[in-house]
N, C-alpha and C. Protein backbone atom coordinates (compact mmCIF):
# COMPACT_ATOMS: atom_id res chain seq x y z
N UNK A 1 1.32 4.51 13.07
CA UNK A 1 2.43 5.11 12.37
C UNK A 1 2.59 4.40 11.03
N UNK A 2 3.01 5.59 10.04
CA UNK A 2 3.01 4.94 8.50
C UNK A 2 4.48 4.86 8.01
N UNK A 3 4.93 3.89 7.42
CA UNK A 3 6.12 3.55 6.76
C UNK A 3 5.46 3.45 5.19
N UNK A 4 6.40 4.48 4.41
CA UNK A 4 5.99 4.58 3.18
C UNK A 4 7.51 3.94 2.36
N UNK A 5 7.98 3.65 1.14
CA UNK A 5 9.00 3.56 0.82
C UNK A 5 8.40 3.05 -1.08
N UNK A 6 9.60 3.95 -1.95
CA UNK A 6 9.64 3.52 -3.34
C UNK A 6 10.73 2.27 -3.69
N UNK A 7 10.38 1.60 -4.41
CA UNK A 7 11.13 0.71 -4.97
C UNK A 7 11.51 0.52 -5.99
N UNK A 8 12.40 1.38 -6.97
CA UNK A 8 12.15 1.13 -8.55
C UNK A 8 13.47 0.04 -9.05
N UNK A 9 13.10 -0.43 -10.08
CA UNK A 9 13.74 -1.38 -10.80
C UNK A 9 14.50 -0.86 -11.69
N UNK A 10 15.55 -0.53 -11.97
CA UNK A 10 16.57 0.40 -13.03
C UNK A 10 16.78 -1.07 -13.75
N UNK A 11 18.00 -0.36 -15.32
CA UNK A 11 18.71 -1.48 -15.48
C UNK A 11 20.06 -2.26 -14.36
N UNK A 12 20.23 -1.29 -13.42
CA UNK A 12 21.17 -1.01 -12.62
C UNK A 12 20.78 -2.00 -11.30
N UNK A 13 19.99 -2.06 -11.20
CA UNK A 13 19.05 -3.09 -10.08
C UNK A 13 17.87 -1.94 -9.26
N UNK A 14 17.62 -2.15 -7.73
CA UNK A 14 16.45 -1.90 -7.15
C UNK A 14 17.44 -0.55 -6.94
N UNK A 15 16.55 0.49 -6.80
CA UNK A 15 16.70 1.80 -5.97
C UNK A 15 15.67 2.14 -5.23
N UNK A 16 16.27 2.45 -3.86
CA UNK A 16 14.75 2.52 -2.70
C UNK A 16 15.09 3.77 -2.47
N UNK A 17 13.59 4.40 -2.20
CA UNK A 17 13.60 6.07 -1.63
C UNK A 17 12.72 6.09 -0.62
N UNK A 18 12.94 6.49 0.22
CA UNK A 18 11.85 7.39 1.52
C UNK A 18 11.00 8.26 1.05
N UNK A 19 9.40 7.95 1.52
CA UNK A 19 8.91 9.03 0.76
C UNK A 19 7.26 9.17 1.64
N UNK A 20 7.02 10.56 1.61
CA UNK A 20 6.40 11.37 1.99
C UNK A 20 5.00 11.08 1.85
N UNK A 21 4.01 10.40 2.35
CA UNK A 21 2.29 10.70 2.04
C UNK A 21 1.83 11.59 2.10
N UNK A 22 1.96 13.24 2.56
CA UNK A 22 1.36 13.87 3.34
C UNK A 22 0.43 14.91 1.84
N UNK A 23 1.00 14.69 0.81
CA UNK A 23 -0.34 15.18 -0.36
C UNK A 23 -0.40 14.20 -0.92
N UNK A 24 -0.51 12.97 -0.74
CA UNK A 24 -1.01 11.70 -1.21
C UNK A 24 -3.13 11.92 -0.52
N UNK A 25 -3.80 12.02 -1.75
CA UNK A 25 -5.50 12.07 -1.24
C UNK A 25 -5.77 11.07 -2.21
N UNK A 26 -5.34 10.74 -2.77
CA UNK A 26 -6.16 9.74 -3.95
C UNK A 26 -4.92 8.40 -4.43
N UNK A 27 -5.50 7.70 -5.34
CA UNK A 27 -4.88 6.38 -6.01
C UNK A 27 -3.80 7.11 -7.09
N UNK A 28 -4.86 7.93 -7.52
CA UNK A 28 -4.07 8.74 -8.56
C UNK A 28 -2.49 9.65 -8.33
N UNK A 29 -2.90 10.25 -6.98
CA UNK A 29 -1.98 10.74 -6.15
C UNK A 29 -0.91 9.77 -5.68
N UNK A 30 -0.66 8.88 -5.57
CA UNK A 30 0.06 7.85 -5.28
C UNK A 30 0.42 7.86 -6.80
N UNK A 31 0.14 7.00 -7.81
CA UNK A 31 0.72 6.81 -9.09
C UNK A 31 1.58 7.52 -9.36
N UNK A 32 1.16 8.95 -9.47
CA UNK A 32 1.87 9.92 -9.88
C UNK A 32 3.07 10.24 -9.37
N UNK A 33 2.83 10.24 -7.73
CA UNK A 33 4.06 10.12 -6.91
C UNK A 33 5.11 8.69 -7.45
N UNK A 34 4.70 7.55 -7.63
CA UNK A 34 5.52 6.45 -8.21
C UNK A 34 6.16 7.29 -9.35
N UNK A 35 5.13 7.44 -10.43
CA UNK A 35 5.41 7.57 -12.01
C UNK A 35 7.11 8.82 -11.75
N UNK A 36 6.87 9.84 -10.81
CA UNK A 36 8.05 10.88 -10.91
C UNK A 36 9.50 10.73 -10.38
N UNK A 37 8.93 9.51 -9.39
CA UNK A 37 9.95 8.88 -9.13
C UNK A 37 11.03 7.87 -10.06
N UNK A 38 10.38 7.52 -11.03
CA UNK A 38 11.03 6.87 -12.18
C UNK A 38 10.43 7.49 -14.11
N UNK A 39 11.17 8.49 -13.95
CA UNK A 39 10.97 8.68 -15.50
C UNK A 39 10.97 8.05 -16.51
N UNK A 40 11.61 7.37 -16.56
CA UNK A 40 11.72 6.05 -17.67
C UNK A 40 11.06 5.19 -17.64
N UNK A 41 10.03 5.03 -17.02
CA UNK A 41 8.54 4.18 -16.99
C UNK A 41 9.22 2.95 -16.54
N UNK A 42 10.29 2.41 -15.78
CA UNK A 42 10.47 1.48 -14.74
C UNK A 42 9.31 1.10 -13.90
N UNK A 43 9.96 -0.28 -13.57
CA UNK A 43 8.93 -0.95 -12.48
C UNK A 43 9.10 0.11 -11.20
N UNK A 44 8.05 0.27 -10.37
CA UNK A 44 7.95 1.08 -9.44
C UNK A 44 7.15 0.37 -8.86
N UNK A 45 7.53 -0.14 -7.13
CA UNK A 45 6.91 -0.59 -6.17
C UNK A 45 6.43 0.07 -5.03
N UNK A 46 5.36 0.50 -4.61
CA UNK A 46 5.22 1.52 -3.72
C UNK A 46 4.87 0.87 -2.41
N UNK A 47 5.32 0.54 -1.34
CA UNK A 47 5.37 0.03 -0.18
C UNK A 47 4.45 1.07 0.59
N UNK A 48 3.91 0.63 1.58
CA UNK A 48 3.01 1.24 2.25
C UNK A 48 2.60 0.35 3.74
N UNK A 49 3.20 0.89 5.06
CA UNK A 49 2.56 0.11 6.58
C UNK A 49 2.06 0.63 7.40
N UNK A 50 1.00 -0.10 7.89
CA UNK A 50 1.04 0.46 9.25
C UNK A 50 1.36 -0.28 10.80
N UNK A 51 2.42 -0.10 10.85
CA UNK A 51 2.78 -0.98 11.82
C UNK A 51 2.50 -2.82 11.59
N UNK A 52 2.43 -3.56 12.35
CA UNK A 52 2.21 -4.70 11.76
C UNK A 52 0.50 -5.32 11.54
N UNK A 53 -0.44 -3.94 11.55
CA UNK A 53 -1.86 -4.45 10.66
C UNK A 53 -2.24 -4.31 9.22
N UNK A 54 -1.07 -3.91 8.91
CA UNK A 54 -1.22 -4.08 7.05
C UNK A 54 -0.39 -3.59 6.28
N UNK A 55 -0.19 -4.19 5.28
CA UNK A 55 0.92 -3.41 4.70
C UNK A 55 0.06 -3.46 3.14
N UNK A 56 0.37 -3.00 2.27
CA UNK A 56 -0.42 -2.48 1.18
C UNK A 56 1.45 -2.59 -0.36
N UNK A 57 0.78 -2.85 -1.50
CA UNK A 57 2.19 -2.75 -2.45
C UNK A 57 1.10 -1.91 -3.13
N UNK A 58 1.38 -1.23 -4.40
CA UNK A 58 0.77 -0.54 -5.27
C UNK A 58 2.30 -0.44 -6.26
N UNK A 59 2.08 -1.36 -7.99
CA UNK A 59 2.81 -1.47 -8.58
C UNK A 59 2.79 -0.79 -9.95
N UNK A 60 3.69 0.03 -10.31
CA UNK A 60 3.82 1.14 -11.06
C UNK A 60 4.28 0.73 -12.51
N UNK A 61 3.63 0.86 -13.51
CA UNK A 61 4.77 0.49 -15.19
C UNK A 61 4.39 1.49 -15.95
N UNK A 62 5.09 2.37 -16.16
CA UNK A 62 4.82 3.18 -17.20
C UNK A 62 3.37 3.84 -17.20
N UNK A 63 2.31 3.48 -17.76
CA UNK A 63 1.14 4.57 -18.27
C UNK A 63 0.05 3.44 -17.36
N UNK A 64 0.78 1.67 -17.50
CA UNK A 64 -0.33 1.16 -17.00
C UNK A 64 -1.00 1.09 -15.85
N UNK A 65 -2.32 1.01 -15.73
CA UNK A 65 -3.48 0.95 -14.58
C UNK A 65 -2.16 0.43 -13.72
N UNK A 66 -2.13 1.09 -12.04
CA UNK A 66 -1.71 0.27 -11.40
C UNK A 66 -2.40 -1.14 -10.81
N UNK A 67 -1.60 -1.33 -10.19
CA UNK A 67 -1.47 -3.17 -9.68
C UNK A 67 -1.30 -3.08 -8.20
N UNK A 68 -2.44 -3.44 -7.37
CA UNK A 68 -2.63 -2.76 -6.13
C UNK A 68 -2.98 -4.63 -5.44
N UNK A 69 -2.27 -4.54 -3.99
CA UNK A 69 -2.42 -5.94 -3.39
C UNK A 69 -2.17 -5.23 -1.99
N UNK A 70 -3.15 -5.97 -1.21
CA UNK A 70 -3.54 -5.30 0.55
C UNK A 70 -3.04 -6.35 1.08
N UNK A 71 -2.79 -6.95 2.65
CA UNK A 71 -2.46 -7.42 3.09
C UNK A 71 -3.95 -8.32 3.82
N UNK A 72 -4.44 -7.39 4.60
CA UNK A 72 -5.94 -7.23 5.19
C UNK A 72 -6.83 -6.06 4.71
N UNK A 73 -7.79 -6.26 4.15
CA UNK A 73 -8.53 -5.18 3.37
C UNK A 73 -9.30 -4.91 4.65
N UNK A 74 -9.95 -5.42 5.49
CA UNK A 74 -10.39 -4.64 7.06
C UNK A 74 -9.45 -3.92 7.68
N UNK A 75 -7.79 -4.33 8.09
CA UNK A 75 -7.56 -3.52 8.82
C UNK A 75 -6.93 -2.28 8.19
N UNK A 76 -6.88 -2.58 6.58
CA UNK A 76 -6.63 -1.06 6.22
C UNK A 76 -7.70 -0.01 5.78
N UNK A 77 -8.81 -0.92 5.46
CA UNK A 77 -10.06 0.25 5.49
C UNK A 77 -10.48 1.13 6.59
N UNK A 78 -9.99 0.66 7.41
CA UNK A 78 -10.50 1.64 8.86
C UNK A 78 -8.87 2.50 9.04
N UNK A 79 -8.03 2.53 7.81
CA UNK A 79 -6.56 3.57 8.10
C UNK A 79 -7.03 5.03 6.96
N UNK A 80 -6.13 5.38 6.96
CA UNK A 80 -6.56 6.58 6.05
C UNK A 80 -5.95 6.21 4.86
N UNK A 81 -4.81 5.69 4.79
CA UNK A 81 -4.36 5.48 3.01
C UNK A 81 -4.56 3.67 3.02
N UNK A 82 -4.75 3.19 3.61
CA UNK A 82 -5.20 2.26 3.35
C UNK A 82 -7.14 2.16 2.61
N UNK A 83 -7.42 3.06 2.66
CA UNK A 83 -8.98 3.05 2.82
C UNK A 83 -8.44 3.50 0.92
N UNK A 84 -7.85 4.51 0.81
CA UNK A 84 -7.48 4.87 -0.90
C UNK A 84 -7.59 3.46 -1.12
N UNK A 85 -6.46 2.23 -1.05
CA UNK A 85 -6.29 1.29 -1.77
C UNK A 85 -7.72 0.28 -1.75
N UNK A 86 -8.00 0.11 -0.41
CA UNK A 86 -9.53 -0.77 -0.64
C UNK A 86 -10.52 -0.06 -1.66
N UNK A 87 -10.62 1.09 -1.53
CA UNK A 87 -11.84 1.11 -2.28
C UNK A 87 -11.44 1.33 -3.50
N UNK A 88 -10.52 1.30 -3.87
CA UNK A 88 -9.66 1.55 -5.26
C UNK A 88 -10.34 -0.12 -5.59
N UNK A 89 -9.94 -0.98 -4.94
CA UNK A 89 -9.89 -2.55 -5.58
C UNK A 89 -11.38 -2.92 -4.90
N UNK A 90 -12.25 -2.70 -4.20
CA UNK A 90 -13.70 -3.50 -3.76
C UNK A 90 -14.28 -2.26 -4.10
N UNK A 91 -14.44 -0.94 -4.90
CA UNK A 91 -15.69 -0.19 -5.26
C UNK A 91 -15.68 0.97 -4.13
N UNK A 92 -16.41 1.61 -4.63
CA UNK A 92 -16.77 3.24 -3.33
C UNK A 92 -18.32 2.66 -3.39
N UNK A 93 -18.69 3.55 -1.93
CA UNK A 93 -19.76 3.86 -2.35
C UNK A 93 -20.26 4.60 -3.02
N UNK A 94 -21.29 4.54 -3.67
CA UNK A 94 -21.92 6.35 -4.33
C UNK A 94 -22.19 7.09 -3.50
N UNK A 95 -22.63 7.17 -2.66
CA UNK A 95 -23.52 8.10 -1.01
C UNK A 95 -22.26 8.95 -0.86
N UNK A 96 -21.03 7.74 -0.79
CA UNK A 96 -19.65 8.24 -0.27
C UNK A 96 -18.95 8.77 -1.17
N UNK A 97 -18.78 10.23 -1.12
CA UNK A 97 -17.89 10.90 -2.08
C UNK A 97 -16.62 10.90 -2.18
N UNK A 98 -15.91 11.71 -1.96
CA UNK A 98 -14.44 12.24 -1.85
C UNK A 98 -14.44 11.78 -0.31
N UNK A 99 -13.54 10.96 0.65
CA UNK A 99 -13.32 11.87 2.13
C UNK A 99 -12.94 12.74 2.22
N UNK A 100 -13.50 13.16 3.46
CA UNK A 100 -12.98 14.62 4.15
C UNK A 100 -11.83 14.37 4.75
N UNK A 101 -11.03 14.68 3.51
CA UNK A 101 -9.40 14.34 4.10
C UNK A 101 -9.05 14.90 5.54
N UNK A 102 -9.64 16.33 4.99
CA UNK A 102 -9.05 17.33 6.38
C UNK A 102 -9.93 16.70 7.98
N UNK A 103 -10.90 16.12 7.41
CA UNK A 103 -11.43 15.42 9.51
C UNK A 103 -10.64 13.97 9.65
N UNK A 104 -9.86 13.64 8.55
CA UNK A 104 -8.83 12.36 8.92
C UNK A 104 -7.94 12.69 9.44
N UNK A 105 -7.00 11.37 10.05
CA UNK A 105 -5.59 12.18 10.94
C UNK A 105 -5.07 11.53 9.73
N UNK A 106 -4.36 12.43 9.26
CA UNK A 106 -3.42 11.74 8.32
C UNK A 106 -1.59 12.08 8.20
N UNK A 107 -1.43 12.69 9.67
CA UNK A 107 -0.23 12.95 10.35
C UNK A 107 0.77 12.18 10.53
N UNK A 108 0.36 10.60 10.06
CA UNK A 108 1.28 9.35 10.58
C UNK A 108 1.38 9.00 12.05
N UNK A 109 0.55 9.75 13.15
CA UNK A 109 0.89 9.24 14.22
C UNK A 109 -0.10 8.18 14.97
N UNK A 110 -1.15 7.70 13.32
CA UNK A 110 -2.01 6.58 14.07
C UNK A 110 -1.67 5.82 14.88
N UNK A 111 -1.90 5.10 15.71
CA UNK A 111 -1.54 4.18 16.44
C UNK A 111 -2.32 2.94 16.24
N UNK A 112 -3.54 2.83 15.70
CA UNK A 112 -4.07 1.72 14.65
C UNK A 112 -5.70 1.73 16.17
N UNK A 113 -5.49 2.22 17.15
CA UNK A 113 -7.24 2.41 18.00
C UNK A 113 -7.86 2.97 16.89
N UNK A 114 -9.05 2.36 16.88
CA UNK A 114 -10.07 2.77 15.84
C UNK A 114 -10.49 4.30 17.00
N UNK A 115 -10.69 5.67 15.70
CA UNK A 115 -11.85 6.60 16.03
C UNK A 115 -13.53 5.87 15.77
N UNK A 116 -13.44 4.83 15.17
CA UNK A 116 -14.71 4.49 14.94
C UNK A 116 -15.79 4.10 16.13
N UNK A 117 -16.92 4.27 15.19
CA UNK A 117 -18.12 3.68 16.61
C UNK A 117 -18.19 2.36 16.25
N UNK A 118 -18.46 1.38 16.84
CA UNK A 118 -18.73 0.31 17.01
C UNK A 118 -19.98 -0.20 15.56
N UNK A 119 -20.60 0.34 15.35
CA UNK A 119 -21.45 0.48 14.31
C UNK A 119 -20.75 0.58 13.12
N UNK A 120 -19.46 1.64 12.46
CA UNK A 120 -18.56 1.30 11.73
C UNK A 120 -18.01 0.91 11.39
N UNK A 121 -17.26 -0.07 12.37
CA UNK A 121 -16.20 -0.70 12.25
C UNK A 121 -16.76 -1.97 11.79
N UNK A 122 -18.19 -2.38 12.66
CA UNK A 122 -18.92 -3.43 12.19
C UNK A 122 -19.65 -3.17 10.38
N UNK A 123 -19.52 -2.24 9.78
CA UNK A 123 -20.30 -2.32 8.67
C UNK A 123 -18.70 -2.10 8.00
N UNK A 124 -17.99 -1.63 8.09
CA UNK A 124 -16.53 -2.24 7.17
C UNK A 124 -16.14 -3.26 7.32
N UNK A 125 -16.28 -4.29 8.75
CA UNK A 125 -16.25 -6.23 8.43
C UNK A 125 -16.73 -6.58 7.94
N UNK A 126 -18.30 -6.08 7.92
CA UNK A 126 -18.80 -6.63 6.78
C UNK A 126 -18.80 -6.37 5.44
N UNK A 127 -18.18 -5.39 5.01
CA UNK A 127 -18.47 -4.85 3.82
C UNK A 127 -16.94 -5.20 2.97
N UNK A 128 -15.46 -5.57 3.93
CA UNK A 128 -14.22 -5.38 3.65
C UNK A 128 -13.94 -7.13 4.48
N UNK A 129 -13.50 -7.43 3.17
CA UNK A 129 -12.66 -8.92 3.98
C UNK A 129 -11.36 -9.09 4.61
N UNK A 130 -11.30 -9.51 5.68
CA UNK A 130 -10.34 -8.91 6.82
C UNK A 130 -9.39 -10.41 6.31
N UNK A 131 -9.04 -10.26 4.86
CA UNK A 131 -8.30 -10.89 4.57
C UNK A 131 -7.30 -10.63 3.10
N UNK A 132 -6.52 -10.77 2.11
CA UNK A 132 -5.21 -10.28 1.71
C UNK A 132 -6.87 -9.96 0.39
N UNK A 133 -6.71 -8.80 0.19
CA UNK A 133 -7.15 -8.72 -1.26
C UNK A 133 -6.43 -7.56 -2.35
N UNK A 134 -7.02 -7.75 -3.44
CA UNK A 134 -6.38 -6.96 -4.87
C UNK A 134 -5.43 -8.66 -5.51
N UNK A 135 -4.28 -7.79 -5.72
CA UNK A 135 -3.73 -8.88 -7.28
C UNK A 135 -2.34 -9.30 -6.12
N UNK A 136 -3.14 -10.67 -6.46
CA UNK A 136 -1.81 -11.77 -5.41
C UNK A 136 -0.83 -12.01 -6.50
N UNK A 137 -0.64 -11.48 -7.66
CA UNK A 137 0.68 -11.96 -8.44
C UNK A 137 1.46 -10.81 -8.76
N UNK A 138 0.69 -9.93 -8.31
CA UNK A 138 1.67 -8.71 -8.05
C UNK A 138 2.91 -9.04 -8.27
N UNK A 139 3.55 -9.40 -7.75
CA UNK A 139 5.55 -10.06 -7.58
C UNK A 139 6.03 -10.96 -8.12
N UNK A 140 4.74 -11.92 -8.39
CA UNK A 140 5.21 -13.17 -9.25
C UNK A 140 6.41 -13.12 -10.22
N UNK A 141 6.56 -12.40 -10.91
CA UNK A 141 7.76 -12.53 -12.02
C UNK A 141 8.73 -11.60 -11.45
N UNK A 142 8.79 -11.34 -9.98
CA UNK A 142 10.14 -10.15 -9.36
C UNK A 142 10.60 -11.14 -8.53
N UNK A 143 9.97 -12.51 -8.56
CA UNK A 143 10.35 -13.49 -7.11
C UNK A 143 10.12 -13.82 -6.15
N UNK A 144 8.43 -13.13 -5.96
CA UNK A 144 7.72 -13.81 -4.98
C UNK A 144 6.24 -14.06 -4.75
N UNK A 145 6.18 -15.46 -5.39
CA UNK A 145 5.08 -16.23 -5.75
C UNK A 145 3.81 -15.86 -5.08
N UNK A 146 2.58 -15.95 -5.50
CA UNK A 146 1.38 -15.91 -4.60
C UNK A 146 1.43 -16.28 -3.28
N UNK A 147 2.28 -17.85 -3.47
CA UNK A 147 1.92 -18.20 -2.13
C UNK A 147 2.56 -17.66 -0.87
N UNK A 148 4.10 -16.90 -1.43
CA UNK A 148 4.86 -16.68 -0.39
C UNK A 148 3.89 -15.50 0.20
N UNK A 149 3.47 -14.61 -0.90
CA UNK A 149 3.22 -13.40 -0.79
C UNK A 149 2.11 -13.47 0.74
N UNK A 150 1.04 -14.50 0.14
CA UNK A 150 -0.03 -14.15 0.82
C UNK A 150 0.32 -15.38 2.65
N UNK A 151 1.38 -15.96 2.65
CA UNK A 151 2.22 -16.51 3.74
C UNK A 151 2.51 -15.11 4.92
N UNK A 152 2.70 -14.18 4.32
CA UNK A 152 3.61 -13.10 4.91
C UNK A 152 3.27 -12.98 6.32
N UNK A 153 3.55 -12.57 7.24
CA UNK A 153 2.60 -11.73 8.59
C UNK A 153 3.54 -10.57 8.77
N UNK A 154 4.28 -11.12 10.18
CA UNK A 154 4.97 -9.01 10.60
C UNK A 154 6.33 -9.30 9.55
N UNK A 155 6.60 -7.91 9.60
CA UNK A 155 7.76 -7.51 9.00
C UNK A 155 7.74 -8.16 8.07
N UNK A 156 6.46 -7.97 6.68
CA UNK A 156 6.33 -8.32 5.80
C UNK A 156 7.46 -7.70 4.62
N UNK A 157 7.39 -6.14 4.46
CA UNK A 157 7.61 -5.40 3.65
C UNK A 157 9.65 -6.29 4.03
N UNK A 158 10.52 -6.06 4.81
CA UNK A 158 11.33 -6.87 4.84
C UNK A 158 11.66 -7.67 3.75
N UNK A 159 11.07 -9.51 4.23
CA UNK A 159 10.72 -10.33 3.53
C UNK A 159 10.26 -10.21 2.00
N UNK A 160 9.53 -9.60 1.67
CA UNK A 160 9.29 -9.18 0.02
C UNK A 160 10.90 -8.73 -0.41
N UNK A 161 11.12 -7.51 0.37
CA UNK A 161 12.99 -6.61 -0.39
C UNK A 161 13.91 -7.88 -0.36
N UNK A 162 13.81 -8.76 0.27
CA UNK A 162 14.95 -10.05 0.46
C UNK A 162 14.56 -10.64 -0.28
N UNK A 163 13.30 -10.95 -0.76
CA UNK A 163 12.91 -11.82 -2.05
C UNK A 163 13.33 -11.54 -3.35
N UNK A 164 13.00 -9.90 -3.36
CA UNK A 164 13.10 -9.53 -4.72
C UNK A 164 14.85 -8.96 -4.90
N UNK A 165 15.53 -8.98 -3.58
CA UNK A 165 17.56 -8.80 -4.03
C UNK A 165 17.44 -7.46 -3.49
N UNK A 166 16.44 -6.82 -2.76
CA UNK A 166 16.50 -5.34 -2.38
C UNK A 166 16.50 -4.88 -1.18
N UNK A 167 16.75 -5.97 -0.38
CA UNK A 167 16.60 -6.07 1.11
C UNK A 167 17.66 -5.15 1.89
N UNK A 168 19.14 -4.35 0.94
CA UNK A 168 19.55 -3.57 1.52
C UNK A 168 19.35 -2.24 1.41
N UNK A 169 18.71 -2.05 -0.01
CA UNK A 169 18.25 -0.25 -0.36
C UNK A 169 16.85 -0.30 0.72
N UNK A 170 16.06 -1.35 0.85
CA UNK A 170 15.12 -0.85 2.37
C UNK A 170 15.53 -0.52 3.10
N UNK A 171 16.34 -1.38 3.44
CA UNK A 171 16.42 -1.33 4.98
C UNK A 171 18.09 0.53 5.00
N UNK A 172 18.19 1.05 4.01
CA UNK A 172 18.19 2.26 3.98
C UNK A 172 17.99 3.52 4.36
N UNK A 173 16.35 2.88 3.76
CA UNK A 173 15.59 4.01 3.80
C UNK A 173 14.73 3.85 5.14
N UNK A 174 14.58 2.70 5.86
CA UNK A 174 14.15 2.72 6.88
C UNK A 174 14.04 3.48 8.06
């Protein structure tokens, strides 16, 4: 199961929204979803879980490239929007095109059992480090340092909103 949630930064402070993956197929698709959520080219934090094997930020400013940080790049490569953010930050393959969104479950009712064969799952350990990757300073200047960041375990996404003064518009939208 996926917990999605926006985070934008007004002059006003944090505003959190509940929000929808279900035409989220790409990185781009995500941005865009941030970018409409804040017209005024505000900071935009895009939260992203799956239960407690990963949680994913993807950070929004205006026009710039986003700013993407995984928790575990293994256990979200074997999720469906987690797999957008890894290969967004460690490369695609070429062989590997577009996924076939439509043979993914992308319903939210994963439960995190791999569909994979044993053969897969083993060539995404190896290929995906089953450890925090993308940009560990992501938060640094919102209030929470590399080190806390990459400290985190369950009920990460939490811990970050209490860091950054937003710990009650989450827990909101929760």
């Amino acid at each position: 199961m996926y917990f999605a949630a926006l985070l934008t930064l007004t002059e006003d402070g944090w505003v959190a929204s509940d929000t929808e993956l279900d035409d989220v197929e790409t990185l781009a698709d995500l941005t865009d979803l941030a970018r409409e959520a804040s017209p005024d080219a505000d900071t935009v934090l895009v939260f992203i879980e799956q239960e407690d094997a990963w949680f994913g930020i993807v950070r929004v400013e205006g026009e710039d490239d986003p700013r993407i940080f995984v928790s575990d790049g293994a256990a979200a490569a074997r999720s469906a929007y987690g797999e957008i953010l890894t290969k967004e930050l460690l490369g695609d393959d070429p062989a590997d095109e577009t996924p076939d969104l439509d043979a993914l479950d992308l319903d939210g009712t994963e439960d995190g059992e791999p569909d994979d064969t044993e053969e897969e799952t083993e060539a995404v350990a190896e290929t995906v480090p089953a450890a925090p990757v993308g940009d560990r300073l992501i938060l640094d200047d919102l209030g929470m340092p590399e080190k806390e960041l990459l400290a985190l375990d369950t009920d990460a996404l939490t811990e970050i909103a209490d860091a950054l003064g937003a710990s009650e518009m989450l827990e909101a939208v929760r």
